[in-house]
C-alpha atoms as a PDB file:
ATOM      1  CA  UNK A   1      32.090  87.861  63.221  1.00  0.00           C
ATOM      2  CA  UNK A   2      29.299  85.238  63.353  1.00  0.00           C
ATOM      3  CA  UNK A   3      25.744  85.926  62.353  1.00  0.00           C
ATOM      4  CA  UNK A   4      23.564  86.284  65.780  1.00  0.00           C
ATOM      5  CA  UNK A   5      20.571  83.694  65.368  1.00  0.00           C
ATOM      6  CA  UNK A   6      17.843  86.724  65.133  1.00  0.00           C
ATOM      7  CA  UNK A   7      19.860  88.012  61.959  1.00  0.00           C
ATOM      8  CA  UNK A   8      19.111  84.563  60.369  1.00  0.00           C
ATOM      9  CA  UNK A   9      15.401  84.862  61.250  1.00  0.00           C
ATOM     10  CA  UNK A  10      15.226  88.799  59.816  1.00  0.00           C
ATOM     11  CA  UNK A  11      16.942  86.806  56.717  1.00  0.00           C
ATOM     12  CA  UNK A  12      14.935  83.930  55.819  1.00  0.00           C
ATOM     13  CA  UNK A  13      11.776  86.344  57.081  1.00  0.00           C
ATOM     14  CA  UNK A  14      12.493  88.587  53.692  1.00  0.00           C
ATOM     15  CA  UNK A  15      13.157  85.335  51.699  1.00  0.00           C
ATOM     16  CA  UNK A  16      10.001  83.866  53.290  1.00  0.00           C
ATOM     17  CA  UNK A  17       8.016  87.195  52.154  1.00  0.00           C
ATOM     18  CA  UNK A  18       9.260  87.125  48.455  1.00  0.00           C
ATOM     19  CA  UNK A  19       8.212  83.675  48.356  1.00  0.00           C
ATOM     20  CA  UNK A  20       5.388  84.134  49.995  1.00  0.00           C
ATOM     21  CA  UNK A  21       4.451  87.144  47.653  1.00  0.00           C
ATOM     22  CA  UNK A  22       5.225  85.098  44.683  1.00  0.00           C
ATOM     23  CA  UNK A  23       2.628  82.274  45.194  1.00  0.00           C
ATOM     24  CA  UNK A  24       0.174  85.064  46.255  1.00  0.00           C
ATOM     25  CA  UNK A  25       0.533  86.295  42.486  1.00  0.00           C
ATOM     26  CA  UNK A  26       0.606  83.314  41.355  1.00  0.00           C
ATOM     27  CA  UNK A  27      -3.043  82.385  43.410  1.00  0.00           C
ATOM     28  CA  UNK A  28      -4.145  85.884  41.900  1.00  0.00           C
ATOM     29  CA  UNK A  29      -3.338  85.072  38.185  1.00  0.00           C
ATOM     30  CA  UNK A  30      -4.709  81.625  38.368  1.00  0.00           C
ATOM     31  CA  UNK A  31      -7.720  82.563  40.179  1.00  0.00           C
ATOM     32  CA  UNK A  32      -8.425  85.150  37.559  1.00  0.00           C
ATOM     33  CA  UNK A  33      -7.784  83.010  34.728  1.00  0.00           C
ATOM     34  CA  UNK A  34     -10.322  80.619  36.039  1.00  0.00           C
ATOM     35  CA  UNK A  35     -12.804  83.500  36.436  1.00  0.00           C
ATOM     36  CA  UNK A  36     -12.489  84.379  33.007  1.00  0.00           C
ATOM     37  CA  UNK A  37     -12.715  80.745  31.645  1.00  0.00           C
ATOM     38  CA  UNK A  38     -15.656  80.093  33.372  1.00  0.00           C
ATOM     39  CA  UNK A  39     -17.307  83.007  32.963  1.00  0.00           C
ATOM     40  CA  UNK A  40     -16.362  84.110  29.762  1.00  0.00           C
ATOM     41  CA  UNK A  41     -19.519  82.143  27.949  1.00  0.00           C
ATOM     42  CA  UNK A  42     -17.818  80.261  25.378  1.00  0.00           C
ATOM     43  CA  UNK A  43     -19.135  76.753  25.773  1.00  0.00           C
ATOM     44  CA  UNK A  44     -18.729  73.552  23.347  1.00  0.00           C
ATOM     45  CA  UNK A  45     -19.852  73.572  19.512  1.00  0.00           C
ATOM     46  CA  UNK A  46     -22.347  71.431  19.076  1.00  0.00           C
ATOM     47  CA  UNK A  47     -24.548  72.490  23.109  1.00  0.00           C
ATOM     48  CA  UNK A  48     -26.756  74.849  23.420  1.00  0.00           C
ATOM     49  CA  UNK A  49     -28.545  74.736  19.746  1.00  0.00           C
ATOM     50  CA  UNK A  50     -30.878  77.597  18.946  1.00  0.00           C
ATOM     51  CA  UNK A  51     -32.597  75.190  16.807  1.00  0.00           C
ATOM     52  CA  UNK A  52     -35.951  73.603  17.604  1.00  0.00           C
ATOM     53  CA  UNK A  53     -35.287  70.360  19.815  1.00  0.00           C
ATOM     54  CA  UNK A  54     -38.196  68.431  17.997  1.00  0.00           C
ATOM     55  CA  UNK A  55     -36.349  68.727  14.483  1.00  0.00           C
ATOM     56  CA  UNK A  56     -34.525  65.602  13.066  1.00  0.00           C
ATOM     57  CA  UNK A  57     -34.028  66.231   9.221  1.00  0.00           C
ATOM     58  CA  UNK A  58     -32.711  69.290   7.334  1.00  0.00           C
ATOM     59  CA  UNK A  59     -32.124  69.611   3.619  1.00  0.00           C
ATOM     60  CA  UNK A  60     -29.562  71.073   1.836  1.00  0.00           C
ATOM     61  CA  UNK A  61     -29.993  72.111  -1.854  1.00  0.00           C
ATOM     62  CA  UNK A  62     -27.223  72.810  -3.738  1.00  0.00           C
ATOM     63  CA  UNK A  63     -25.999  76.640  -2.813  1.00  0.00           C
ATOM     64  CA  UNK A  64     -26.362  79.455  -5.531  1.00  0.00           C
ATOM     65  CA  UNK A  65     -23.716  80.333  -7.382  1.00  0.00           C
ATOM     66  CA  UNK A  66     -23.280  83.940  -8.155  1.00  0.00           C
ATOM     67  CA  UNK A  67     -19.452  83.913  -8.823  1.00  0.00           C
ATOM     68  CA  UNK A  68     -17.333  82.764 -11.943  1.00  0.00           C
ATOM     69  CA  UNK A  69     -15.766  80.244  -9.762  1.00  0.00           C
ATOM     70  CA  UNK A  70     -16.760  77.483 -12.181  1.00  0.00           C
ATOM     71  CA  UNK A  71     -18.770  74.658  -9.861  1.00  0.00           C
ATOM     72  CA  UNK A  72     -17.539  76.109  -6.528  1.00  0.00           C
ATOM     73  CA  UNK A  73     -21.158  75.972  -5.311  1.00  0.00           C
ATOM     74  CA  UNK A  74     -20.830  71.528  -5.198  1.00  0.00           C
ATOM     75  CA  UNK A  75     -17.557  72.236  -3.112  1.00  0.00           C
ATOM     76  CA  UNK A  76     -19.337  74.491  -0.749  1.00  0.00           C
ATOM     77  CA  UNK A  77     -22.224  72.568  -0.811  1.00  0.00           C
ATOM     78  CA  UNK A  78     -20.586  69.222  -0.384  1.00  0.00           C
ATOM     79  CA  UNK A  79     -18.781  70.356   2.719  1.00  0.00           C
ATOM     80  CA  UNK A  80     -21.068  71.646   4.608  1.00  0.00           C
ATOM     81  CA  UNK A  81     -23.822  68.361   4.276  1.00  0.00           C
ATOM     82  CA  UNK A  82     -20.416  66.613   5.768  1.00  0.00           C
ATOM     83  CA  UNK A  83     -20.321  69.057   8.674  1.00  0.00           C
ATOM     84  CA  UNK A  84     -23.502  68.625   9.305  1.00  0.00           C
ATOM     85  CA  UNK A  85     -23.620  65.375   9.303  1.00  0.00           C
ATOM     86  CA  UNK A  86     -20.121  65.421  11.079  1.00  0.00           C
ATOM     87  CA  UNK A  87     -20.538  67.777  13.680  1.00  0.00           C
ATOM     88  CA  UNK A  88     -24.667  67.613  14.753  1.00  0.00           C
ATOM     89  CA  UNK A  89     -27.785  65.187  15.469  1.00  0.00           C
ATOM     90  CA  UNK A  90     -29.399  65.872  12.030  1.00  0.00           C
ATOM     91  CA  UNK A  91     -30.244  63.853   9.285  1.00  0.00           C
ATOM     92  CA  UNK A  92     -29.645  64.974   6.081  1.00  0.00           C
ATOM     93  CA  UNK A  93     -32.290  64.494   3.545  1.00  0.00           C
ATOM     94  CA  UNK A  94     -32.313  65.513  -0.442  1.00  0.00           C
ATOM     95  CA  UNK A  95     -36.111  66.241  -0.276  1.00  0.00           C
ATOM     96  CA  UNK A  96     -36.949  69.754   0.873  1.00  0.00           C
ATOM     97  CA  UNK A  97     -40.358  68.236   1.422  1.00  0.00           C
ATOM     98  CA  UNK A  98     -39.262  65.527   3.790  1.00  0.00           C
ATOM     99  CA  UNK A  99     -37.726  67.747   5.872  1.00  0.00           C
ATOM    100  CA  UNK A 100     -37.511  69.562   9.224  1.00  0.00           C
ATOM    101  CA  UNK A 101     -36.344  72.221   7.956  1.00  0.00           C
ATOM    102  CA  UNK A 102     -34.213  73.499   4.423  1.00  0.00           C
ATOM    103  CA  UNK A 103     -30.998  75.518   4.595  1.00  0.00           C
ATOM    104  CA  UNK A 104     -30.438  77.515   1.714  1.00  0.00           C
ATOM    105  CA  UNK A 105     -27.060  79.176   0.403  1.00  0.00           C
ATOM    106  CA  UNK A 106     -25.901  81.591  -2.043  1.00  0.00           C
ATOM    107  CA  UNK A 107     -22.400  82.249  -2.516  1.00  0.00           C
ATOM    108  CA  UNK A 108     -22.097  86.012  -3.258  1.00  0.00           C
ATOM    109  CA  UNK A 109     -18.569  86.867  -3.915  1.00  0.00           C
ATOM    110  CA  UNK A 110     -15.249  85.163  -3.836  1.00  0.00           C
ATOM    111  CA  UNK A 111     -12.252  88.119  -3.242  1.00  0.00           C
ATOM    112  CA  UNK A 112      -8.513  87.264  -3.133  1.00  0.00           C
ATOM    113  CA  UNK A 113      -5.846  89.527  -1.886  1.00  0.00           C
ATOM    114  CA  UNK A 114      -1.968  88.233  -2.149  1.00  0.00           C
ATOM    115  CA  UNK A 115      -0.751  88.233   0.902  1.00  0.00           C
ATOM    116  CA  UNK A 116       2.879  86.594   0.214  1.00  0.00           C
ATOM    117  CA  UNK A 117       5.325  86.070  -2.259  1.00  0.00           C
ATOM    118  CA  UNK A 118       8.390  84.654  -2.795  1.00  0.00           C
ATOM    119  CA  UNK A 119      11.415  86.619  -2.163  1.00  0.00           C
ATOM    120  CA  UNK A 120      13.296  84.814  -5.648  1.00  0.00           C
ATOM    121  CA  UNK A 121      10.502  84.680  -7.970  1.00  0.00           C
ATOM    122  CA  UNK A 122       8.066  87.086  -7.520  1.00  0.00           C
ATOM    123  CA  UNK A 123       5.141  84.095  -7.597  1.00  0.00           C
ATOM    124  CA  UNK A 124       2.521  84.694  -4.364  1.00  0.00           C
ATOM    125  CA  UNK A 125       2.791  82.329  -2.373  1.00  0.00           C
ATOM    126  CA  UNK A 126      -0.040  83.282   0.066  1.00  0.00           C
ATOM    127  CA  UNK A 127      -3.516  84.431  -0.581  1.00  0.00           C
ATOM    128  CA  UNK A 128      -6.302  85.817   1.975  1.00  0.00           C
ATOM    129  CA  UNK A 129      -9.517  84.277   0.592  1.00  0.00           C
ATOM    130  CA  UNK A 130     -12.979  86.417   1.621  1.00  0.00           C
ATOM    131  CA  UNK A 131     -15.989  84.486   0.691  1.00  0.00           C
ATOM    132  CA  UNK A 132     -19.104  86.457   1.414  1.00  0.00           C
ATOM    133  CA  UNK A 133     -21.978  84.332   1.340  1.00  0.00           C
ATOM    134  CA  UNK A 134     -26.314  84.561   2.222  1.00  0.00           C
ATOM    135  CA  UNK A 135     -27.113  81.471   4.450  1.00  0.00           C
ATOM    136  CA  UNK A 136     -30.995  80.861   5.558  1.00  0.00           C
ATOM    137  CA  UNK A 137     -32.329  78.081   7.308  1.00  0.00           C
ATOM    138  CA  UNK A 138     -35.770  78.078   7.107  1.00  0.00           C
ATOM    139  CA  UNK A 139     -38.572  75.602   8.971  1.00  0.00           C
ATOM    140  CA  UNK A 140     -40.269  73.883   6.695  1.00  0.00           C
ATOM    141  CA  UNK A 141     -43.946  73.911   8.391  1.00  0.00           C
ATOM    142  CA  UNK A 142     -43.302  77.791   9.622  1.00  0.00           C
ATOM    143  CA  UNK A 143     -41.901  78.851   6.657  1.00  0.00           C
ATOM    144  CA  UNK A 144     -39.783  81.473   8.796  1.00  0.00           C
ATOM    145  CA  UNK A 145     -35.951  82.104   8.898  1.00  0.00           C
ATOM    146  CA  UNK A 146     -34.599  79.905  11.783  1.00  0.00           C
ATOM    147  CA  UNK A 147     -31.446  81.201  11.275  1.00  0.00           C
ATOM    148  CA  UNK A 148     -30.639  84.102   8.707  1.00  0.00           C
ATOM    149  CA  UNK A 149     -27.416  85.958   7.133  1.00  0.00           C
ATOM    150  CA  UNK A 150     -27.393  87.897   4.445  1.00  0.00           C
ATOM    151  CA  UNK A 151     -23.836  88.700   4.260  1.00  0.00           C
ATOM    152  CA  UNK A 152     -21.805  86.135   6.117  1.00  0.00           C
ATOM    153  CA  UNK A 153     -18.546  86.892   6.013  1.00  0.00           C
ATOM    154  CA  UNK A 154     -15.492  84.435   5.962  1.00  0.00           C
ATOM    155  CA  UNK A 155     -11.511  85.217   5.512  1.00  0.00           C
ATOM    156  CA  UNK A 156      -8.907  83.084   5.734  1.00  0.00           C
ATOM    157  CA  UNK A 157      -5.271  82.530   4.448  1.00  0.00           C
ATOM    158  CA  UNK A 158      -4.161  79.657   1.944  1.00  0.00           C
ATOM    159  CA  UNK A 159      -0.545  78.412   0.540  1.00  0.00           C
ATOM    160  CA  UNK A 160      -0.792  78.618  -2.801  1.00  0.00           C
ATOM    161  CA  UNK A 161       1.311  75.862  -4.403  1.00  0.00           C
ATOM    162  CA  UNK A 162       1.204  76.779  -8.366  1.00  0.00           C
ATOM    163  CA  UNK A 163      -1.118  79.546  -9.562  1.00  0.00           C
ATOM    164  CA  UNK A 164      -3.654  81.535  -8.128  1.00  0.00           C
ATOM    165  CA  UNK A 165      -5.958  80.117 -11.086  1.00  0.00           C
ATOM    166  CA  UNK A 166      -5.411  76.637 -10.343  1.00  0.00           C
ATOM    167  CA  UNK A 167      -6.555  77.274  -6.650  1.00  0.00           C
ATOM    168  CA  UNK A 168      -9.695  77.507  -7.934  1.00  0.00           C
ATOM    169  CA  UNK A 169      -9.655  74.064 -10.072  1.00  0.00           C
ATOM    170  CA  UNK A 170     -12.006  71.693  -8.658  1.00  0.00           C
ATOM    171  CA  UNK A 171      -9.233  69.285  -7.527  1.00  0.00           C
ATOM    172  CA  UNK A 172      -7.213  71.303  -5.753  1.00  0.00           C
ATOM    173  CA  UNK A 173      -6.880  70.621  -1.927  1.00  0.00           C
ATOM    174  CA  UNK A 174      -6.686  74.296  -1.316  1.00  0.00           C
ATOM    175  CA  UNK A 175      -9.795  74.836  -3.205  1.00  0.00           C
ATOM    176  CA  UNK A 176     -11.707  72.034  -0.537  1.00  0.00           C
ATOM    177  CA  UNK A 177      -9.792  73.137   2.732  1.00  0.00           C
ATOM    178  CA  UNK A 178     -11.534  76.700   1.949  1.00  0.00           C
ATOM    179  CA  UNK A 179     -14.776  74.522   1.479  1.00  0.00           C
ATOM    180  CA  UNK A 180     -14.233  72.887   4.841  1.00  0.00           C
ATOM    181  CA  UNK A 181     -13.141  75.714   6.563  1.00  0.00           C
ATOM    182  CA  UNK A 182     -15.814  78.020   4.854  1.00  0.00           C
ATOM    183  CA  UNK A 183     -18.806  74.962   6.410  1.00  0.00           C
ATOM    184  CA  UNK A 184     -17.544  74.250   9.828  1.00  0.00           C
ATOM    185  CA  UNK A 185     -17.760  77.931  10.409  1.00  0.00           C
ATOM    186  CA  UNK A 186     -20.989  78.264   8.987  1.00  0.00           C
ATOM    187  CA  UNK A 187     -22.646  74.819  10.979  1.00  0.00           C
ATOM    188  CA  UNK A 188     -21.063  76.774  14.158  1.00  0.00           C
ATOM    189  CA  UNK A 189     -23.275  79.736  13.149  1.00  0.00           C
ATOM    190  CA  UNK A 190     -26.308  78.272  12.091  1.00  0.00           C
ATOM    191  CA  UNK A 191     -26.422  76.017  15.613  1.00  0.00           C
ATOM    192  CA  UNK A 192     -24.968  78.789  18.230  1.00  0.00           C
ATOM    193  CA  UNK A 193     -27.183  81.174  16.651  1.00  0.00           C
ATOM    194  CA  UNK A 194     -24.209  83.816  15.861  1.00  0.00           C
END
């Protein structure tokens, strides 16, 4: 028996109405996932500095050491004068006196955890690093914390290739991934104010 011509339009009416319903969901979803990206307040690294616009030079001493990671401090150090330097308008200087203002680190504690090891051997492969650190980045003419942490916080997980003694050897690329790692976070902190 053939189909009548107002059974095709009841037809492609319910077909029309799924579709129809679809790209209404799919409206919804994006709509809301534009909401949330625009309003979330996450913005670029780098805008929005808490820091005094008139400042052009900071110093960076070399960071305390209060670990027995032998010279971990230059590593540390080191990295974060190149994300400064990498990542923001400011000058670095080696003269505390000559400068804007000076940010000061102490490296409290270094704690590893093994996180993974291999099945065969028994070796870990994987440790979670926590560096707990006290970061201050004082003005030099107010003599007042800018910024201030005294117990910054940073974890993160590294392959270790060999030992878990040799990832602390000055050399190791481990060792100065953690160091790079370790700055960019704290640069992010010090300018977004966090």
């Amino acid at each position: 028996m053939p189909r009548r011509s107002s059974d095709r339009a009841v037809g492609f009416g319910r077909l029309g109405r799924r579709r129809l319903g679809s790209l209404a969901a799919f409206i919804c979803v994006l709509a809301a996932g534009t909401v949330a990206i625009c309003g979330c307040g996450y913005h670029v690294a780098g805008h929005g500095s808490i820091l005094p616009p008139q400042w052009t030079t900071i110093a960076v001493p070399t960071f305390k050491n209060d670990t027995v990671q032998y010279r971990i401090e230059q590593q540390f150090t080191a990295a974060v004068i190149r994300e400064f330097i990498i990542r923001t308008k400011y000058q670095i200087v080696s003269d505390p006196d000559s400068a804007d203002a000076v940010l000061h680190g102490e490296i409290l504690s270094i704690d590893t955890s093994p996180v993974l090891f291999n099945a065969t051997t028994g070796q870990v492969t994987t440790m979670l690093v926590t560096v707990h650190a006290k970061v201050s980045l004082i003005a030099a003419k107010a003599e007042k914390p800018a910024y201030e942490n005294n117990d910054m916080v940073f974890r993160s997980e590294y392959q270790i290739p060999t030992s878990v003694n040799s990832f602390f050897q000055q050399e190791d690329p481990a060792l100065q991934r953690m160091a790079r790692d370790f700055a960019s976070n704290l640069v992010a902190n010090v300018m977004e104010g966090f």
